[in-house]
Every structure is written in C-alpha cells, then in structure tokens.
C-alpha atoms as a PDB file:
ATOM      1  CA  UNK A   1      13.830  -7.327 -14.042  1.00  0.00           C
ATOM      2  CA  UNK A   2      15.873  -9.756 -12.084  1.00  0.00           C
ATOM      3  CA  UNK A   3      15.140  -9.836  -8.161  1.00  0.00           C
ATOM      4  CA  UNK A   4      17.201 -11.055  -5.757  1.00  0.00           C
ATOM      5  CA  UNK A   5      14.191 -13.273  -4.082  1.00  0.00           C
ATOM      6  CA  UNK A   6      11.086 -15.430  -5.396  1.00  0.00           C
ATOM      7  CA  UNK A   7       7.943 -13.557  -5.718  1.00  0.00           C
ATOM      8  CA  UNK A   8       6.308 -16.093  -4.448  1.00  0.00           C
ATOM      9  CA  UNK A   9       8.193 -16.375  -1.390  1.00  0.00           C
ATOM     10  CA  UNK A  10       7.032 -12.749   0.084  1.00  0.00           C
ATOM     11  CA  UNK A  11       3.322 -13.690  -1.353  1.00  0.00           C
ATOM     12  CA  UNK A  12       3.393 -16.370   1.053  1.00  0.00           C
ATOM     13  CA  UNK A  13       4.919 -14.168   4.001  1.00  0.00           C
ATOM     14  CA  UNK A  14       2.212 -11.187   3.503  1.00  0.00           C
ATOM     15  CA  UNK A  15      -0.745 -14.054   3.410  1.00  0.00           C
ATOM     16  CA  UNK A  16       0.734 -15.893   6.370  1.00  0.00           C
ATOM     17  CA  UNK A  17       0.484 -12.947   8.375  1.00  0.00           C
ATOM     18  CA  UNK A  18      -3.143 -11.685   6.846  1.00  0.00           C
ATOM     19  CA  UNK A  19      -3.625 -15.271   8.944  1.00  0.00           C
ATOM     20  CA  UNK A  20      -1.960 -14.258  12.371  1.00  0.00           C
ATOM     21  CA  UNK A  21      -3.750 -10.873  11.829  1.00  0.00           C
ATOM     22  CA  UNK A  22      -7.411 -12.500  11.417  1.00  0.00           C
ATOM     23  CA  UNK A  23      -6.498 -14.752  14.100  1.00  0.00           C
ATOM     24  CA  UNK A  24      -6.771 -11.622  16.462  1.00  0.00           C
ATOM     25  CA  UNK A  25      -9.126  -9.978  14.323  1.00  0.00           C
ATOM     26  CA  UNK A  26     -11.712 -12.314  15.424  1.00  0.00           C
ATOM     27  CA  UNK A  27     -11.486 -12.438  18.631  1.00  0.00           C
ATOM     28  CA  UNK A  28     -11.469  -9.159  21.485  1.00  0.00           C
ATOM     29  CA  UNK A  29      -8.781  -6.808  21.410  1.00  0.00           C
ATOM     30  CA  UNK A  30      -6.703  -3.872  22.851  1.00  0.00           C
ATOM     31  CA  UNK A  31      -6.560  -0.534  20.840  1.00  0.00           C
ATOM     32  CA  UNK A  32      -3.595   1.702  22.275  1.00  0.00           C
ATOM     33  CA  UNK A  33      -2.752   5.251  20.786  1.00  0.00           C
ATOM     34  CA  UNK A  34       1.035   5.787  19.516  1.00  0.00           C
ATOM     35  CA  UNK A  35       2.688   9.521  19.200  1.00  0.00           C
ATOM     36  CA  UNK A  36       0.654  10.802  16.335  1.00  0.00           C
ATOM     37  CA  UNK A  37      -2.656   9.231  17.935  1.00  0.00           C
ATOM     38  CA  UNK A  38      -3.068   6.921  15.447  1.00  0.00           C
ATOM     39  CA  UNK A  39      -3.821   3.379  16.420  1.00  0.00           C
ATOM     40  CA  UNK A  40      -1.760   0.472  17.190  1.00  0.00           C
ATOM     41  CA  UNK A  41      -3.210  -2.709  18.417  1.00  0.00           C
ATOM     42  CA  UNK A  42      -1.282  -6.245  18.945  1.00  0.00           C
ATOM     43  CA  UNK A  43      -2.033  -7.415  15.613  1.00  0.00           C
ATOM     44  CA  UNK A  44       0.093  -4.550  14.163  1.00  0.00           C
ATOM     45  CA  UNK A  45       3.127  -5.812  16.287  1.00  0.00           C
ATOM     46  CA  UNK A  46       2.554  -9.424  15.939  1.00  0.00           C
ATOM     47  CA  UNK A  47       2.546  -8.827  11.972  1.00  0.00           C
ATOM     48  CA  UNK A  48       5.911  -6.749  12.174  1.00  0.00           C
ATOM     49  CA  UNK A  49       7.711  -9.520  14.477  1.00  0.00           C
ATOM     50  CA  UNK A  50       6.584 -12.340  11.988  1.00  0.00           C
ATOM     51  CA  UNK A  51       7.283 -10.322   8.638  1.00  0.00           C
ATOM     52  CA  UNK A  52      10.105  -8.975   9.741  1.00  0.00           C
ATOM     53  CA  UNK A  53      11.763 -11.976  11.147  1.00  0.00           C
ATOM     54  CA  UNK A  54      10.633 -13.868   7.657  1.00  0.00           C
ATOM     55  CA  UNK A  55      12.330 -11.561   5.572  1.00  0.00           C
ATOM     56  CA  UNK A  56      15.758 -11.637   7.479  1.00  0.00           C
ATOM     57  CA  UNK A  57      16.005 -15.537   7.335  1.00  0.00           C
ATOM     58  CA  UNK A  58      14.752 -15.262   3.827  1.00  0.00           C
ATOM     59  CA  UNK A  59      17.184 -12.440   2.704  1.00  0.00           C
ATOM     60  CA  UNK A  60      19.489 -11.605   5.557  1.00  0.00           C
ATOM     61  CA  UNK A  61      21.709  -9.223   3.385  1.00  0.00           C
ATOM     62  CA  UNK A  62      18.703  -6.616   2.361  1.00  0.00           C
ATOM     63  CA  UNK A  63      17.813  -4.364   4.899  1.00  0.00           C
ATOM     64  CA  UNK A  64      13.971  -3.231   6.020  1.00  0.00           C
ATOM     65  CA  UNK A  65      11.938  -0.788   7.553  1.00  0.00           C
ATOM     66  CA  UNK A  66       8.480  -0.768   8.552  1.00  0.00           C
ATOM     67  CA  UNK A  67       6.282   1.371   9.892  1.00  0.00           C
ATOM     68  CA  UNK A  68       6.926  -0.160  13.442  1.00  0.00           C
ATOM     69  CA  UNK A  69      10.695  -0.114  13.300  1.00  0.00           C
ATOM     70  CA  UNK A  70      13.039   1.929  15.942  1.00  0.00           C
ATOM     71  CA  UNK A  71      14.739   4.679  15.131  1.00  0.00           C
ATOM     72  CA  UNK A  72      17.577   3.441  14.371  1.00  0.00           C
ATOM     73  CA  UNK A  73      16.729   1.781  11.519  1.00  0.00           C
ATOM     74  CA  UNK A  74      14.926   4.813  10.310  1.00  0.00           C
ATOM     75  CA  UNK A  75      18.450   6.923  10.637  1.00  0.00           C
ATOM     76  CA  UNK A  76      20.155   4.298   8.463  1.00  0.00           C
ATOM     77  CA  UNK A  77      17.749   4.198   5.675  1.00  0.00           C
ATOM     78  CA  UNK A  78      19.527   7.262   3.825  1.00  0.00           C
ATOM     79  CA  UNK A  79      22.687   4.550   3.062  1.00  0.00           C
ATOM     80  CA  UNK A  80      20.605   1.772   1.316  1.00  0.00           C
ATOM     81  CA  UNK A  81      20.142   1.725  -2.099  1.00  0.00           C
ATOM     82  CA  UNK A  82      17.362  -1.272  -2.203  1.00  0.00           C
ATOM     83  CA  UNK A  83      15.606  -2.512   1.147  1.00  0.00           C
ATOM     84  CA  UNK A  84      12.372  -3.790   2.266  1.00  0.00           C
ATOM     85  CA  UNK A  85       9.820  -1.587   3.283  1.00  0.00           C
ATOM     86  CA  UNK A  86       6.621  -2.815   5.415  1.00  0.00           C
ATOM     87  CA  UNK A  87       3.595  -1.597   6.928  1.00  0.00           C
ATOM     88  CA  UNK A  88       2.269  -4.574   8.471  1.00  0.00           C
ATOM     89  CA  UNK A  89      -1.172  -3.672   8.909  1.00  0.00           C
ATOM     90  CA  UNK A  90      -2.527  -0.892   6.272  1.00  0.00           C
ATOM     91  CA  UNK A  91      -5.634   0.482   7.549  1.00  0.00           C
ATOM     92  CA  UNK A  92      -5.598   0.232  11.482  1.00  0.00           C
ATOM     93  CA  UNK A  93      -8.774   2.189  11.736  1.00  0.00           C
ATOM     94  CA  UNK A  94     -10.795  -0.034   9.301  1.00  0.00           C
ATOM     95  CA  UNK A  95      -9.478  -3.026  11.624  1.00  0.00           C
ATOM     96  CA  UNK A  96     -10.550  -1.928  14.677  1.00  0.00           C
ATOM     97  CA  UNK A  97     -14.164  -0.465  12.730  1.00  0.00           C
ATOM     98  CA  UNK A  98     -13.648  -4.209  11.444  1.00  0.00           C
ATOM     99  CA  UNK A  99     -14.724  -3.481   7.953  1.00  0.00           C
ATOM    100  CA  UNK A 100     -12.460  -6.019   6.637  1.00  0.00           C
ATOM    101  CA  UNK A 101     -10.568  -3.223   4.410  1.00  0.00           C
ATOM    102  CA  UNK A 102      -7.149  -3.514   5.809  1.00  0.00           C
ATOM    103  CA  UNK A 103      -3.677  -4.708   4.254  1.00  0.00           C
ATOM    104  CA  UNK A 104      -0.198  -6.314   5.022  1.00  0.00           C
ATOM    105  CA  UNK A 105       2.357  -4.221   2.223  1.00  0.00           C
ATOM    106  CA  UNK A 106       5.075  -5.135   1.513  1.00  0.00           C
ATOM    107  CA  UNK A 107       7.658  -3.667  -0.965  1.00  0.00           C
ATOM    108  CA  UNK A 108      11.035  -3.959  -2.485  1.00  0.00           C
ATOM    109  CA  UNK A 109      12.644  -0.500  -2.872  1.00  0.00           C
ATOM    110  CA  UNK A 110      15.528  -0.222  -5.504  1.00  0.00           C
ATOM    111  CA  UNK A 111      17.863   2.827  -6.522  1.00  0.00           C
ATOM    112  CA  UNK A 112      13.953   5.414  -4.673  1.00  0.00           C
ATOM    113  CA  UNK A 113      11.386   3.329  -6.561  1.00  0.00           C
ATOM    114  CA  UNK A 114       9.336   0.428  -5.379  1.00  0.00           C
ATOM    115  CA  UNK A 115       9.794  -2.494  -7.985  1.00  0.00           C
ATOM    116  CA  UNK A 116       7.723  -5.171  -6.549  1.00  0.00           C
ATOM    117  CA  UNK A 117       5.104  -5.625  -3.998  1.00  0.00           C
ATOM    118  CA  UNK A 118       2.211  -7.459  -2.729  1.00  0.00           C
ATOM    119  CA  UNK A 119      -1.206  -6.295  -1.082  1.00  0.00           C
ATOM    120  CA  UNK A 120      -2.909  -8.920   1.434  1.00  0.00           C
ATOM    121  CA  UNK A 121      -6.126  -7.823   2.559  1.00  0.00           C
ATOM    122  CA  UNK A 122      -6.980 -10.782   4.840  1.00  0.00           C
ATOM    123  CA  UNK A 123     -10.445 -10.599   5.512  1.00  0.00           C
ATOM    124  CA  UNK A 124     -11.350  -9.844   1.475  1.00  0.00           C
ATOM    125  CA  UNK A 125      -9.192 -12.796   0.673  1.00  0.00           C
ATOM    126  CA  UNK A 126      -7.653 -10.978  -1.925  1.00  0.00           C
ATOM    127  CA  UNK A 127      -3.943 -10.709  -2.949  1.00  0.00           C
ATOM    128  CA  UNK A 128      -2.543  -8.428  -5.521  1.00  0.00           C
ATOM    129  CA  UNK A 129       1.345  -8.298  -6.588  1.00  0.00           C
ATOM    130  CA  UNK A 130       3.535  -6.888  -9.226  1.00  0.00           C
ATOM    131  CA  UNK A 131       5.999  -4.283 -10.164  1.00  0.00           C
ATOM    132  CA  UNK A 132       8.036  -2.642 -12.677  1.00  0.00           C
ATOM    133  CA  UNK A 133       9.100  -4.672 -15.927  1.00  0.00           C
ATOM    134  CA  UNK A 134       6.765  -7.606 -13.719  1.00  0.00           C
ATOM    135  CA  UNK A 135       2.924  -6.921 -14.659  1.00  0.00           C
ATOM    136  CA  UNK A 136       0.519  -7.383 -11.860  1.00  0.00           C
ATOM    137  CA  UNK A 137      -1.683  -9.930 -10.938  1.00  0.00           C
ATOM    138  CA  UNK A 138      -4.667 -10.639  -8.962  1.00  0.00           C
ATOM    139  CA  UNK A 139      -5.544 -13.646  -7.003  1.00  0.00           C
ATOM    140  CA  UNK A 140      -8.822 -14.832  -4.891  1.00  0.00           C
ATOM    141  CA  UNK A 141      -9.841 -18.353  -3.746  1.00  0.00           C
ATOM    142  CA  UNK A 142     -10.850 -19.193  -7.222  1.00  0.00           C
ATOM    143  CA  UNK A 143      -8.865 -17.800  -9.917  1.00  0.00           C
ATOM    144  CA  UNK A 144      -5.816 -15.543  -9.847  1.00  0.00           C
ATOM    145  CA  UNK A 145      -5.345 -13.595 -12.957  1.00  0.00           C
ATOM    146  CA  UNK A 146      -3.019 -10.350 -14.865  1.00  0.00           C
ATOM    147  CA  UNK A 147      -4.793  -6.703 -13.772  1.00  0.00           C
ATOM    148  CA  UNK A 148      -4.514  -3.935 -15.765  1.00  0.00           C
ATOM    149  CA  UNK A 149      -5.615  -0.598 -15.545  1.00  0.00           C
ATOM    150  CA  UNK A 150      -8.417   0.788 -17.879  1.00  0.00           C
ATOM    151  CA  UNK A 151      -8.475   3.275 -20.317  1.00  0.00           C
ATOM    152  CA  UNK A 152      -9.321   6.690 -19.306  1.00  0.00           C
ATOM    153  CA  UNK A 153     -12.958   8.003 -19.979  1.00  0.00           C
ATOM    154  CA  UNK A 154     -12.610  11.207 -21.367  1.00  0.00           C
ATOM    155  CA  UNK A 155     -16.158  12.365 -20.417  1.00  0.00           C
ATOM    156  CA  UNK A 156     -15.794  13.344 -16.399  1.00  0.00           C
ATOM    157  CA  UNK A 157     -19.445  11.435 -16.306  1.00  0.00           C
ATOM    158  CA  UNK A 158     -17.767   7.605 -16.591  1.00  0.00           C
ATOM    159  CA  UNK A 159     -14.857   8.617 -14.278  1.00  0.00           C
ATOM    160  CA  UNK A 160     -14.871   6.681 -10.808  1.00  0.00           C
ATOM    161  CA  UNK A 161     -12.731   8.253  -8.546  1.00  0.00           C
ATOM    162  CA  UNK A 162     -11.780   6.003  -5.136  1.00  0.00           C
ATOM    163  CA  UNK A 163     -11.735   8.360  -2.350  1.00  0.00           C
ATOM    164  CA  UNK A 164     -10.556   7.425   1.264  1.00  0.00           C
ATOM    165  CA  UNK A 165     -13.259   6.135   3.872  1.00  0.00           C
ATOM    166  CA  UNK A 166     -11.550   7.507   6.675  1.00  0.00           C
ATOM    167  CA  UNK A 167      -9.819  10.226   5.343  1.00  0.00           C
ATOM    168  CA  UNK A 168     -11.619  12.790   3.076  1.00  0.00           C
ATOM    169  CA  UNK A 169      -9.581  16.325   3.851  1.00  0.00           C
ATOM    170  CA  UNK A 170     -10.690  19.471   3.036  1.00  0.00           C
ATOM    171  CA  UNK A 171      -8.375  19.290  -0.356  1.00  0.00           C
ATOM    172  CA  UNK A 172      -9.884  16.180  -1.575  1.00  0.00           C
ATOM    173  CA  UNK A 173     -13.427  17.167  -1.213  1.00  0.00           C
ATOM    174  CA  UNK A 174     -12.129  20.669  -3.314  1.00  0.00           C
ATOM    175  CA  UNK A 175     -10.221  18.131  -5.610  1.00  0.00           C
ATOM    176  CA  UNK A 176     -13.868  16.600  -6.038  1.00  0.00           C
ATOM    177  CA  UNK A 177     -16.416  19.995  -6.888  1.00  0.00           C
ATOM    178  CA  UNK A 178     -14.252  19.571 -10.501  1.00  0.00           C
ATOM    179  CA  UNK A 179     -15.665  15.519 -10.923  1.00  0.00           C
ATOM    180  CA  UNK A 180     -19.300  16.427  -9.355  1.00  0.00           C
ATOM    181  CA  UNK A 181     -20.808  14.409 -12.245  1.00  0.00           C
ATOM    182  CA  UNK A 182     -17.842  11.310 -11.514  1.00  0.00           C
ATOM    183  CA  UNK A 183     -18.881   8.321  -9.541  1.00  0.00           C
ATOM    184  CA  UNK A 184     -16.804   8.213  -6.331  1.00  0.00           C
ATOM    185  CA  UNK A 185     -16.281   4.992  -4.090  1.00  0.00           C
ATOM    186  CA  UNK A 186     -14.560   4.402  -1.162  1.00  0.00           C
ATOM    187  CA  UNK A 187     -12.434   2.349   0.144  1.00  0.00           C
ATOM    188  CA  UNK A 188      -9.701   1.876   3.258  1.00  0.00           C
ATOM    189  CA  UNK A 189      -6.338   1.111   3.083  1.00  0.00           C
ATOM    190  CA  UNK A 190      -3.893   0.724   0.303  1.00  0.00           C
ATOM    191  CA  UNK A 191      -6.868  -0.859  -1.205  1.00  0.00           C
ATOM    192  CA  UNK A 192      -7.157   2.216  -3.000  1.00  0.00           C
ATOM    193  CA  UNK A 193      -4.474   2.187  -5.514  1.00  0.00           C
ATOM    194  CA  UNK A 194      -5.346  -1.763  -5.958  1.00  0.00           C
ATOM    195  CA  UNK A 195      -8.455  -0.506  -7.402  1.00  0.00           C
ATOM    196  CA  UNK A 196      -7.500   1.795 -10.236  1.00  0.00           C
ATOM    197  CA  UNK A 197      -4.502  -1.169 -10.702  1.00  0.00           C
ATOM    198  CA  UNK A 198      -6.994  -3.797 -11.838  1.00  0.00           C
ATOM    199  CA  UNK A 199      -9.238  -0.993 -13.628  1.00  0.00           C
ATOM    200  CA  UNK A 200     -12.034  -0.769 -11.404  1.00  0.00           C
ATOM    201  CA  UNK A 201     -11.281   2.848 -10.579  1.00  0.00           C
ATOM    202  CA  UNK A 202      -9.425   5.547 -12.777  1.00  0.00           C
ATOM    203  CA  UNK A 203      -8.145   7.991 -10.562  1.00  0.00           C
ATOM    204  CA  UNK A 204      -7.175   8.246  -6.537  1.00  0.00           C
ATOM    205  CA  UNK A 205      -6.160  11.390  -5.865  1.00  0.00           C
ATOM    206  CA  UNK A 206      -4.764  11.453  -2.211  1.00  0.00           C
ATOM    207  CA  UNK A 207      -4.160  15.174  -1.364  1.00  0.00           C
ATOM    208  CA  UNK A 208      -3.880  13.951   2.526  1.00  0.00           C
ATOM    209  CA  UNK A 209      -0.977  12.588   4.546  1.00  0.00           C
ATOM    210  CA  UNK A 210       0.783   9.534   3.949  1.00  0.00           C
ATOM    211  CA  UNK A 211       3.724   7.720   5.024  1.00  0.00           C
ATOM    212  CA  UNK A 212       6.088   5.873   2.100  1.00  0.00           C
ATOM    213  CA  UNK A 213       5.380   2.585   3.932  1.00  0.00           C
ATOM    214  CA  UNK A 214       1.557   3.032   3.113  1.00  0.00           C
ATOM    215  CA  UNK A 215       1.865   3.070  -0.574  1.00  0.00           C
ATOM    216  CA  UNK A 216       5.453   1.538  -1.598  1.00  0.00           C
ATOM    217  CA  UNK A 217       3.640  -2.060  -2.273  1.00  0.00           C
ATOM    218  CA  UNK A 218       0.464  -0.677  -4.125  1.00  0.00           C
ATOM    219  CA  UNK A 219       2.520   1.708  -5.757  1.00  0.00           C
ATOM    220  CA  UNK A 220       4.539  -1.031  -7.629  1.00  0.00           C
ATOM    221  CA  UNK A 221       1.372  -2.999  -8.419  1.00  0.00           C
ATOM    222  CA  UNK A 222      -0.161  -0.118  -9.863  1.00  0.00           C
ATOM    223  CA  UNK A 223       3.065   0.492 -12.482  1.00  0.00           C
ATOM    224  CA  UNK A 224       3.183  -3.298 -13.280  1.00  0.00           C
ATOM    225  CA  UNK A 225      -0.365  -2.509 -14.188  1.00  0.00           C
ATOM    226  CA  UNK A 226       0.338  -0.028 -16.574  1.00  0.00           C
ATOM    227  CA  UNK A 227      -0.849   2.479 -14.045  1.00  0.00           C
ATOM    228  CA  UNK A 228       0.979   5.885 -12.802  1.00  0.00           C
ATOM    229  CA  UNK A 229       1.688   7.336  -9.318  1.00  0.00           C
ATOM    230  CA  UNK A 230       2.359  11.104  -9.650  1.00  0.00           C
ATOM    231  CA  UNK A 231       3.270  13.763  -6.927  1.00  0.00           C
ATOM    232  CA  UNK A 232       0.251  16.588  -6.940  1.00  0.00           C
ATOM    233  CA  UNK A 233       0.216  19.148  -8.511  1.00  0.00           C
ATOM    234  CA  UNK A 234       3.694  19.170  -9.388  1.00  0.00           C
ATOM    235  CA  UNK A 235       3.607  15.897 -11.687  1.00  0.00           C
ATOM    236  CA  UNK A 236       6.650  13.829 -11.136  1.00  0.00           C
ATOM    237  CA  UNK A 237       7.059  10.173 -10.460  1.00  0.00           C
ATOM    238  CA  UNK A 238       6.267   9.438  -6.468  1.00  0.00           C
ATOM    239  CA  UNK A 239       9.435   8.381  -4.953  1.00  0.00           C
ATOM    240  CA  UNK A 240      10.880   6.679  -1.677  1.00  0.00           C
ATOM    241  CA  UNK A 241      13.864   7.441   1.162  1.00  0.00           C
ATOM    242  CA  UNK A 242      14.583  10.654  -0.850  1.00  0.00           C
ATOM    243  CA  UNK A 243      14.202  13.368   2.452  1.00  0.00           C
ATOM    244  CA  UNK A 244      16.619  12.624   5.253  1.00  0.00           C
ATOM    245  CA  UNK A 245      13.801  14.069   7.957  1.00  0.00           C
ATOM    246  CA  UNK A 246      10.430  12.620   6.878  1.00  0.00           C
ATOM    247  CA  UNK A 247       8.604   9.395   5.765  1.00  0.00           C
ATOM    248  CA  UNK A 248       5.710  11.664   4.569  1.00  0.00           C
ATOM    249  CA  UNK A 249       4.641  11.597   0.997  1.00  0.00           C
ATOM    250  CA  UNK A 250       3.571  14.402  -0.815  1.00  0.00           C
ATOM    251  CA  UNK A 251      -0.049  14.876  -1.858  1.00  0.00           C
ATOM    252  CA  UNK A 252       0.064  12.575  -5.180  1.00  0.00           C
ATOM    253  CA  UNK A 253      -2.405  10.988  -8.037  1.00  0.00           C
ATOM    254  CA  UNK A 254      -3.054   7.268  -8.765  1.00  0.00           C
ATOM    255  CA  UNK A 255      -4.310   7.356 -12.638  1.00  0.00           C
ATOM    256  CA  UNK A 256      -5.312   5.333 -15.130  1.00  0.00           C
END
C-alpha cells in the first residue's frame, strides 16, 4: 500500500512526544477530571499540541482528530475519507498510577479502516508499528524486529487471554468463566492488542467501552500482524467514523 507520508516520519513524532510525556511523568503533577470523569492531566494536552501541530506541518492537506480535539472537528469527521486519528496519551489512569503502561497512538484512517499506526509506550521503551498490506514491527533499545501473531492453541489450557488492568466489567469477567483453565494477564492501555500482535497473547476480548481513538493505531498493527479485530458477538471487521453521533466502539475481539 502506498501512503501519502514516511512511516518513519510519524515513528519519530509518537516517540518525540513519549519524551515530552516522561518529561512530566517524572516530575509532580496536576490530575483534573473532564465530562465523563475520566482523567486529563497536562501531559495529555502537551502531547496533543505537539502531535498535532507535527502532523499539520508534516501533512497539512490530511485532516485529524484526537481524543482532545473541539467539537468542531469532531462534526466534520463524517466528510473525510482518510485522516489522522490520535489519542495522545492511551492509558491516563496507568500514568497517573505511574505503572509505566501508557501509549501515544497514532493512526492513519482510509476509506473506515486504520491502515497504519504506531504504539509508543514511553516508559517501556517500546515502539510497535504497522498496518494493512505493511507487516508490523517491533522495536526496543536493542533490536527492532517483524511481530507476528501466533497460532491459536486449540486446547483452552495454552490460551492467554490479556485482560484490562483497569477495566475488568462485569461482561469480561462472564466472557472469562468459559477460559477458567486459560492464563490471563493484564495489561493497560492499547498495550493490549500489541500483545496478541507480536504473539504473546491470543485473544483480548474487550466487552467494555472504548473510543475509536483508543484502538485505531493498535488495531492496524495487529492486521499487519496477521492478527484480526472483530466486533462482539456479531463478528464483523471493527471499523472507524462510521456513526455520525458516537466515537464509541462496540464490544469487539483481538485474536490470534
């Protein structure tokens, strides 16, 4: 697939602002409480305004939206038929716990599907990116390397499941009583879908509330992988910008 921008280019963006992110991560910081109570602290913001601004020198023509956009840009999303779209900080909660399992996402949407992204968790040190007709790769401090998922066990015993740490509703844990004998981990962030991308997990079923912006990039390195992302239970392909009043997903299944 032909993109209209280097790869490497938005690696560089999402690992430049993992950097501006630890910079606050390490020192004190204010916590404040948006609409939906979820968190928001400066290093949310401070990503947004750097990614953001990036991406629009970068690529003035292709539009974004991320998860701390106004309104207005969220109204005009239903006329683009590829954009970027950002969450600047996956995993607020696991950054203010500072657990370290937190992400800068960021995706290019084409035609409802993301085709590329990349997954910076700054702390871990850890970059993944890929996408449709790409593959996916991995990269640390020493080595970077193609992911793939793993075969599927078909005894439920040598299934791992990645579950969320902060999230577990009452669907999941139902979800679960049919993999009792499966090993489950857990993990924050879109962290999640990176796992069962480079075949350290099989299966991520997330039957819990999501926004597109929290998936889009993982989503694209788990299909470079080989991977799927499924809407639950109904089965189809997990899509983006399709409903004119919500950013929510549906429940859906990362698998192997």
């Amino acid at each position: 697939m032909n993109l209209p921008f280097k790869s490497e280019k938005i690696i560089e963006i999402a690992e430049h602002s993992g950097s501006i992110i630890l910079n606050i991560y390490q020192r004190d910081f204010e916590v404040k409480e948006k609409e939906d109570q979820s968190p928001l602290t400066e290093a949310d913001m401070a990503s947004h305004k750097f990614i953001c601004e990036s991406l629009r020198r970068l690529h003035p023509g292709i539009p974004l939206l991320s998860e701390e956009s106004l309104d207005a840009e969220m109204t005009e999303r239903m006329s683009w038929e590829s954009y970027w779209l950002i969450d600047p900080l996956d995993g607020t909660k696991e950054f203010v716990k500072r657990n370290g399992e937190f992400t800068v996402n960021i995706a290019y949407v084409q035609n409802h599907r993301p085709v590329f992204g990349v997954v910076h968790a700054p702390v871990l040190g850890v970059t993944y990116w890929g996408g449709v007709d790409i593959a996916s790769f991995k990269k640390t401090k020493e080595c970077q390397q193609k992911i793939c998922v793993r075969k599927l066990p078909t005894r439920i015993s040598d299934i791992k499941i990645v579950g969320s740490r902060s999230h577990q509703s009452q669907e999941f844990l139902a979800f679960m009583k049919n993999y009792s004998d499966a090993e489950l981990i857990t993990m924050g962030s879109s962290l999640k879908l990176c796992l069962v991308a480079e075949g350290v997990a099989d299966l991520y079923p997330r039957l819990g509330l999501t926004s597109e912006w929290d998936t889009a990039a993982a989503q694209a390195v788990v299909e470079g992988a080989g991977g799927k992302v499924i809407s639950y239970p109904d089965l189809n392909p997990l899509r983006c910008n399709t409903n004119s009043e919500s950013l929510l997903n549906p429940h859906f299944l990362v698998s192997a």
